[in-house]
Each structure stands twice: as C-alpha cells, then as structure tokens.
Protein backbone atom coordinates (compact mmCIF):
# COMPACT_ATOMS: atom_id res chain seq x y z
CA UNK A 1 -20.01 -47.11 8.02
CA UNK A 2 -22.55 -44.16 8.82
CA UNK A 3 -20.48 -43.11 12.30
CA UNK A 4 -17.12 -42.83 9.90
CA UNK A 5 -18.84 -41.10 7.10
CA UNK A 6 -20.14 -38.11 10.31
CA UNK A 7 -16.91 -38.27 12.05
CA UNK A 8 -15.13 -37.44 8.67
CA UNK A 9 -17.98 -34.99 8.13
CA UNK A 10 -17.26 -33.45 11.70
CA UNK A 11 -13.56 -33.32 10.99
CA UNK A 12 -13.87 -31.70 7.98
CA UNK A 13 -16.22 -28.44 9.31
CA UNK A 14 -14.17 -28.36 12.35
CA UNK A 15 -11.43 -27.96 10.30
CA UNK A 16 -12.10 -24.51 9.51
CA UNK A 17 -12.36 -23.29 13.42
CA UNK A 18 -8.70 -23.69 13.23
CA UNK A 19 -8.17 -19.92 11.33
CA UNK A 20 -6.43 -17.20 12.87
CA UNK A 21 -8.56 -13.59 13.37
CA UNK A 22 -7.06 -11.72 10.21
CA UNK A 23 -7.16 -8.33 11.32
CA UNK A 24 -6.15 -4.92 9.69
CA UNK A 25 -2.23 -4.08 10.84
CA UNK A 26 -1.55 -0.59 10.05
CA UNK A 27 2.33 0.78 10.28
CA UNK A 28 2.10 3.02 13.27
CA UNK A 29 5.81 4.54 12.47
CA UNK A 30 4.17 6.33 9.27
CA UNK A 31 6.20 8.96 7.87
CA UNK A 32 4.73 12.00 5.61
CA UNK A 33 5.38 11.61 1.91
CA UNK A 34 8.25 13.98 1.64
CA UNK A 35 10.19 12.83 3.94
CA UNK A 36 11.62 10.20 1.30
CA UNK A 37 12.17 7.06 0.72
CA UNK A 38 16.13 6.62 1.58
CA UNK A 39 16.23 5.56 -1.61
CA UNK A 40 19.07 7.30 -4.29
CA UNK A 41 16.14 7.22 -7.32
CA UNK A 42 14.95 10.42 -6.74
CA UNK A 43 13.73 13.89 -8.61
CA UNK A 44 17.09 16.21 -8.50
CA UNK A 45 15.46 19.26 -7.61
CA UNK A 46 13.56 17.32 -4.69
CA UNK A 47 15.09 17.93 -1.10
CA UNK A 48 14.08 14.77 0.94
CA UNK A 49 12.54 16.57 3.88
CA UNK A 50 11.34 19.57 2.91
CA UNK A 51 7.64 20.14 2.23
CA UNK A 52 7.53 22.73 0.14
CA UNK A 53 9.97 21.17 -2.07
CA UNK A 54 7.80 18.28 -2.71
CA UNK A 55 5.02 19.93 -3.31
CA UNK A 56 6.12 22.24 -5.80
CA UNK A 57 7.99 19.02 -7.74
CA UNK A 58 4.04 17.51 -7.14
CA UNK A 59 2.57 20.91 -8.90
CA UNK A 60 4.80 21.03 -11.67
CA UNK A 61 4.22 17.48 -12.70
CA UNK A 62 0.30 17.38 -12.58
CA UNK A 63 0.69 20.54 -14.67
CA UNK A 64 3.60 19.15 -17.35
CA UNK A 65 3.71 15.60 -16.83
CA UNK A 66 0.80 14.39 -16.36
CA UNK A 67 -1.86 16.72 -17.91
CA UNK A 68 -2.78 15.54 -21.69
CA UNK A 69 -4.33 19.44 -22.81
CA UNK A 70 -0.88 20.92 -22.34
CA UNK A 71 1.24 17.85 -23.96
CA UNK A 72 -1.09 18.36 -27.19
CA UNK A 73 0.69 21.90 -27.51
C-alpha cells in the first residue's frame, strides 16, 4: 500500500518536468508606427507612411482630443 501511495507521489511531481521553456518571442519583422496598419479605419488626413504626417495627427490629438484643460473651454 505504502510503495503505491510513493509511486503515485513520484508520478505526480514528475509530472511537472514535462513543461516546455516558455520564453519571450518578440516579432523581429517590427514595423514603425506610421507605417500603418493595412487596415481602411484610419484618420483622413493621415498618410500611411509618412512620419511627419503621423506625428502631427499625434500632436493635434494630445492637444484637442485628449487634453481635459482645453475641452473645459
């Protein structure tokens, strides 16, 4: 009775050797935010592509959209 109550016990922490190494996968085909998405859902005065586009979209929604002092107005 004791030898099937240890090999159960053995079995059971054994059991958890079995997991795979969970490591960090990164995308290594990262593209910069303003390239787009390929996606139709977009700003319309956003080029997909061009930097300084999406940037000034960026600046002019932290200033209107997104910043409560000048929505109080």
């Amino acid at each position: 009775m004791k030898a099937i109550i240890f090999a159960a016990a053995l079995v059971a922490g054994l059991a958890a050797c079995g997991d795979k190494p969970q490591a960090l996968e990164t995308n290594k085909h990262d593209a910069p935010a303003y390239a787009g998405t390929g996606k139709a859902f977009a700003n319309p005065g956003w080029k997909p592509g061009d930097k300084a586009s999406w940037e000034s979209q960026l600046k002019a929604r932290n200033q209107y959209g997104q910043n409560d002092y000048t929505r109080m107005n």
